[in-house]
Every structure is written in structure tokens, then in C-alpha cells.
C-alpha atoms as a PDB file:
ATOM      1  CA  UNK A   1      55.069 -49.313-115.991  1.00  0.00           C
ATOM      2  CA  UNK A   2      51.244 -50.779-116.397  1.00  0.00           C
ATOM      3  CA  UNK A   3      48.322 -50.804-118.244  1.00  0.00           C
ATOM      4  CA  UNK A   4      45.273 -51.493-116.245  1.00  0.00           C
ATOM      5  CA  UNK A   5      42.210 -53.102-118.862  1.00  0.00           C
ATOM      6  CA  UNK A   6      38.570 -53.010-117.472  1.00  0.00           C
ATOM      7  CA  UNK A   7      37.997 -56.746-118.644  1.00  0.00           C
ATOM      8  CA  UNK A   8      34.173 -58.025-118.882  1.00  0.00           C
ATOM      9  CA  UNK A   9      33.138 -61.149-120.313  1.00  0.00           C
ATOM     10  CA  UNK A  10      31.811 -59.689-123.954  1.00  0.00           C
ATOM     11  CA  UNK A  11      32.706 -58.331-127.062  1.00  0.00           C
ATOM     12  CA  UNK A  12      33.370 -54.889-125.181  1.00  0.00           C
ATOM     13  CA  UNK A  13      35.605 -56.306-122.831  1.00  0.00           C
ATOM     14  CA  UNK A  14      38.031 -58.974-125.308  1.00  0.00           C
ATOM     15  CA  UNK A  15      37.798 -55.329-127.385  1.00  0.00           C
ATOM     16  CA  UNK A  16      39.239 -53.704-124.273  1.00  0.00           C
ATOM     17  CA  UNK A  17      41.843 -56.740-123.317  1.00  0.00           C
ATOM     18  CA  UNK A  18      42.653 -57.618-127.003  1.00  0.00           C
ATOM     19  CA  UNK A  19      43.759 -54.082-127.469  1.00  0.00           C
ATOM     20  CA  UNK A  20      45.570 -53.976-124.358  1.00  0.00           C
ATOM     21  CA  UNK A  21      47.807 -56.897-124.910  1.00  0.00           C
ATOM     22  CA  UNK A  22      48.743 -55.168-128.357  1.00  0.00           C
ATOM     23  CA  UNK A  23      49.884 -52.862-126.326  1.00  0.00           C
ATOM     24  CA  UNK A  24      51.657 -54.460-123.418  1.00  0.00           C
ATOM     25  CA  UNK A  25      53.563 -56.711-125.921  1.00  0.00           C
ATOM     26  CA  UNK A  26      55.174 -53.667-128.041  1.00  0.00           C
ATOM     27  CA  UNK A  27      55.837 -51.348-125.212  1.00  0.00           C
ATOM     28  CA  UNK A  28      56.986 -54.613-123.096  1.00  0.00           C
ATOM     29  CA  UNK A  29      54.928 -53.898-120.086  1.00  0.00           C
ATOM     30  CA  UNK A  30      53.196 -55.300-117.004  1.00  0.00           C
ATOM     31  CA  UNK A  31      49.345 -55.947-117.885  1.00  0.00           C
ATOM     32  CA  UNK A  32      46.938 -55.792-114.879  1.00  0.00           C
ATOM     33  CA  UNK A  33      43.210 -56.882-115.869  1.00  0.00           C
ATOM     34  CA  UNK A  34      40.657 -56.176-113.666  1.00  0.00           C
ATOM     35  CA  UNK A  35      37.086 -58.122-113.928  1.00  0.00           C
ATOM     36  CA  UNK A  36      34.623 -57.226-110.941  1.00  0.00           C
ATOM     37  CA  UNK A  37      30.991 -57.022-110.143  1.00  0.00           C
ATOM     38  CA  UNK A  38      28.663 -55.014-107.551  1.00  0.00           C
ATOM     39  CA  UNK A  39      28.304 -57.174-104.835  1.00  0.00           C
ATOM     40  CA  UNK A  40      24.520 -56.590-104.988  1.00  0.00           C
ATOM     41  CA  UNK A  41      24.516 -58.004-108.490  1.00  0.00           C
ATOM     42  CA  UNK A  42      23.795 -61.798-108.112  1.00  0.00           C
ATOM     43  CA  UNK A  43      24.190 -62.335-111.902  1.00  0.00           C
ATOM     44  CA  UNK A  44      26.499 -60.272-113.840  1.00  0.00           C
ATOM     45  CA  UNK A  45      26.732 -62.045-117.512  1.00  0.00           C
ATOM     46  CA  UNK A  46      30.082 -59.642-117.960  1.00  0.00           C
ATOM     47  CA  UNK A  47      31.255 -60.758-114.773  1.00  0.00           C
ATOM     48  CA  UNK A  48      33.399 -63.540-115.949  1.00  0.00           C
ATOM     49  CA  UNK A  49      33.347 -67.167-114.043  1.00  0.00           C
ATOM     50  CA  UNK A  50      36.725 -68.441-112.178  1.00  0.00           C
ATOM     51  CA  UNK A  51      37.299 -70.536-115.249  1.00  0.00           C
ATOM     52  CA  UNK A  52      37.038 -68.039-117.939  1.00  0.00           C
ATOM     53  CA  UNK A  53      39.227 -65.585-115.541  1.00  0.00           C
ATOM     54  CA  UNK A  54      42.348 -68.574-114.935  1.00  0.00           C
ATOM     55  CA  UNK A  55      41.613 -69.784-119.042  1.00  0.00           C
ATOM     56  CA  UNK A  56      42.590 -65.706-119.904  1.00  0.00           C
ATOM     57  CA  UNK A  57      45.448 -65.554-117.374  1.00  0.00           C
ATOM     58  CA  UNK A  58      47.135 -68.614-118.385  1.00  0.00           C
ATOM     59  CA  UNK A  59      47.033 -67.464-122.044  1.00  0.00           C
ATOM     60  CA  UNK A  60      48.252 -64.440-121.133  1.00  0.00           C
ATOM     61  CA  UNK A  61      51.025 -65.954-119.218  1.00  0.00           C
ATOM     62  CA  UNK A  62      51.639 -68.832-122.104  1.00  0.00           C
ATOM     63  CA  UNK A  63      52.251 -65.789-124.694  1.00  0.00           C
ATOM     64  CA  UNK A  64      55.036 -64.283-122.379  1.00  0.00           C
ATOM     65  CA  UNK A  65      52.792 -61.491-120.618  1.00  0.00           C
ATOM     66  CA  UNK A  66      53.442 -60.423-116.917  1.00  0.00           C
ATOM     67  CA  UNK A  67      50.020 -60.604-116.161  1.00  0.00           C
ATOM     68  CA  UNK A  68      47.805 -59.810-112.433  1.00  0.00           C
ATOM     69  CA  UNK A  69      44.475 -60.572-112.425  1.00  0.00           C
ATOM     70  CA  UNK A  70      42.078 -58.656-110.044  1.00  0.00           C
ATOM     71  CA  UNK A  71      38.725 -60.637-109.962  1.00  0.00           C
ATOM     72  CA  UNK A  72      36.367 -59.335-107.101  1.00  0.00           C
ATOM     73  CA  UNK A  73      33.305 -58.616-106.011  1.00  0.00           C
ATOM     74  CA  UNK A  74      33.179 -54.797-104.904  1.00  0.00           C
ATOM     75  CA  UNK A  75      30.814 -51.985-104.203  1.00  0.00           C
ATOM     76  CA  UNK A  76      31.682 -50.045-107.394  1.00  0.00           C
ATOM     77  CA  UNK A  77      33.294 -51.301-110.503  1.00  0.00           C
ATOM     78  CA  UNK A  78      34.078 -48.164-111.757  1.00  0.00           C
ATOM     79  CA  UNK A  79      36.078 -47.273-108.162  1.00  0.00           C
ATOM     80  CA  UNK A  80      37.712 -51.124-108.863  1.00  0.00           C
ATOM     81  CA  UNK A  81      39.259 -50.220-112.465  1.00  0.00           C
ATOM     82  CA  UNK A  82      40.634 -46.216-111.224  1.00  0.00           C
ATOM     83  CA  UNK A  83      42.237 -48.031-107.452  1.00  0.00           C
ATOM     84  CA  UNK A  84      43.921 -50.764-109.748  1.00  0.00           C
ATOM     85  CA  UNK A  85      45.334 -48.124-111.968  1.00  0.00           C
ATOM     86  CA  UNK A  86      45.713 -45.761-109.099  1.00  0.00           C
ATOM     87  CA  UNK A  87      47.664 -48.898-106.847  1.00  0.00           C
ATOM     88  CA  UNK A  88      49.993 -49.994-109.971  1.00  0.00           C
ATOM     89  CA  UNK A  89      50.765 -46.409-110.890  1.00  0.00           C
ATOM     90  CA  UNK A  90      49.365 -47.151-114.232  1.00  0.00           C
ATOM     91  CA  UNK A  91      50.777 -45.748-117.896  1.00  0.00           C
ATOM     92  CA  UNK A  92      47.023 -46.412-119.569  1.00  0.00           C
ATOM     93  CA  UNK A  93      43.767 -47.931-118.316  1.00  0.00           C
ATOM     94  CA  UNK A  94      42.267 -49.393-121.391  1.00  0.00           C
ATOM     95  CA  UNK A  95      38.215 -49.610-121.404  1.00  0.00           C
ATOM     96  CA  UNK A  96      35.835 -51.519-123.577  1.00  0.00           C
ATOM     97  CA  UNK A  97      32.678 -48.875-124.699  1.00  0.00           C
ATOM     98  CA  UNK A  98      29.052 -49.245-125.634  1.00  0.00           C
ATOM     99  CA  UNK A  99      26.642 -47.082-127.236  1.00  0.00           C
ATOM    100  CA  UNK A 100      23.611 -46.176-124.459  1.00  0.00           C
ATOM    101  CA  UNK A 101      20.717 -44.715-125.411  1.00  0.00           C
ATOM    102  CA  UNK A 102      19.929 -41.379-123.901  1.00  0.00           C
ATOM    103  CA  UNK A 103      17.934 -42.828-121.072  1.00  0.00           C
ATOM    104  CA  UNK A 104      19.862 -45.724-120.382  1.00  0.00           C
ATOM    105  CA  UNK A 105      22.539 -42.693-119.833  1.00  0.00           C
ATOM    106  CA  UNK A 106      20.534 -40.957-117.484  1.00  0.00           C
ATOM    107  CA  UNK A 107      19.162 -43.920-115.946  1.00  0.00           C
ATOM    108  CA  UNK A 108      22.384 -46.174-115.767  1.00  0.00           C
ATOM    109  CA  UNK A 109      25.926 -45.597-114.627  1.00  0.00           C
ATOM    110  CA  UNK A 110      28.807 -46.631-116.822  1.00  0.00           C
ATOM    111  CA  UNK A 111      31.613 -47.515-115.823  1.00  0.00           C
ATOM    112  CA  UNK A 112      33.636 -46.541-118.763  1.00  0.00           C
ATOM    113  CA  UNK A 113      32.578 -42.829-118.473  1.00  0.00           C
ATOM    114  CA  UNK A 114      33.109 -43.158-114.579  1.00  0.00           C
ATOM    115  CA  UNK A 115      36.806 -44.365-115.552  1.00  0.00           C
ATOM    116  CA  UNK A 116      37.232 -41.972-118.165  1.00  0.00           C
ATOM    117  CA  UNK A 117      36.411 -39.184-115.972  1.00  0.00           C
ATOM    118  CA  UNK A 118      38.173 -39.363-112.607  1.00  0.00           C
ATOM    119  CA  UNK A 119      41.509 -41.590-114.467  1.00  0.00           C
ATOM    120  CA  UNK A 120      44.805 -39.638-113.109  1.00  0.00           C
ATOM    121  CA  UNK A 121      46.501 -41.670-115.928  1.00  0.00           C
ATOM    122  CA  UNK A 122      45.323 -41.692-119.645  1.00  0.00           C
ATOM    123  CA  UNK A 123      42.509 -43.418-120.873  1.00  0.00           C
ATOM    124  CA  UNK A 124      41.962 -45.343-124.365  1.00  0.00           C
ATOM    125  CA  UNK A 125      38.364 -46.201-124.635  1.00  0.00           C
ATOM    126  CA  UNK A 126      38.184 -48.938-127.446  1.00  0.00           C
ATOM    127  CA  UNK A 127      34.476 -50.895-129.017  1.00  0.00           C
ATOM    128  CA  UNK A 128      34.915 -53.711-131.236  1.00  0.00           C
END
């Protein structure tokens, strides 16, 4: 048993991964957290930095989690979170939403509908 957690360095994403390791600690399972970029996106301010990534493991870790970290760069995000899920056999992916505007909607993807969309597993979309 697994949750996956789309993790991105904002208040979205520590929504998404604070929620997450609520949930991982009372149902006493594996926690997979998955930070990636595009690869054509030189800067990504919620891709997190190698620091931020190992500081979030390791605290993780120090509070007793069984924690994988999956921090790439990838064509698709979205197709990142649902293989994660899809390769752990997830119980939950756990996803960190924003309000768009209407054109930002038709204009920009989001990954969080993306995920909440084509998930096999369950899906708990969470804002702060």
C-alpha cells in the first residue's frame, strides 16, 4: 500500500504533502512524493532544488515515514504523478489545487485535473 503526493515547492504542494503524511502516518503506509518539471522548462519556481527535495526526505524519514522520492525532469508532469501511482500500485494520489481563471484553463494545462482525470486509483485534491 502507497500514497503517491504531487509535491511542488508552494503552498499548493506542502498542502498536498502535509495532507499526505497525515495520512501515511494513521493508515501506516509507504509515502512516494513525486516533484518533476517539463524538461523544456528552464525555471520552474515549483520545481523544488536538490536541497529542498533531500531537506523534505530526511524529515520525512526522521519522523518514521517510509519515504521514495521521485525528482525528475520529464516530458509531462502530469504523466510523472499517474506512472508513479500507476508503478507503486498506489491506494491515493494526493494533489495540491489552484483556482485558474477561465482562460488560464483553456490556455494552460494542469496537472491536477490531468491527474484527477486519467488516476486508476482515487484522488484527494487538497488547497491550503
Amino acid at each position: 500500500m502507497s500514497i503517491v503526493v504531487a509535491y511542488s515547492a508552494d503552498t499548493y504542494g506542502r498542502a498536498a504533502l502535509d495532507h499526505a503524511v497525515r495520512l501515511a502516518r494513521k493508515d501506516d503506509v509507504r509515502l512516494v512524493v513525486v516533484n518533476a518539471t517539463r524538461g523544456d522548462s528552464l525555471v520552474d519556481p515549483r520545481y523544488a532544488g536538490d536541497a529542498d527535495i533531500a531537506a523534505v526526505q530526511a524529515d520525512l524519514e526522521a519522523d518514521g515515514l517510509e519515504v521514495a522520492v521521485r525528482h525528475d525532469v520529464v516530458p509531462d508532469v502530469a504523466d510523472a504523478v499517474l506512472a508513479a501511482a500507476q508503478e507503486e500500485a498506489a491506494d491515493l494520489i494526493v494533489v495540491g489545487i489552484r483556482h485558474r481563471s477561465p482562460v488560464g484553463k483553456l490556455l494552460l494545462g494542469s496537472v491536477a485535473q490531468r491527474v484527477i482525470l486519467d488516476a486508476t486509483c482515487p484522488v484527494l485534491a487538497v488547497k491550503p
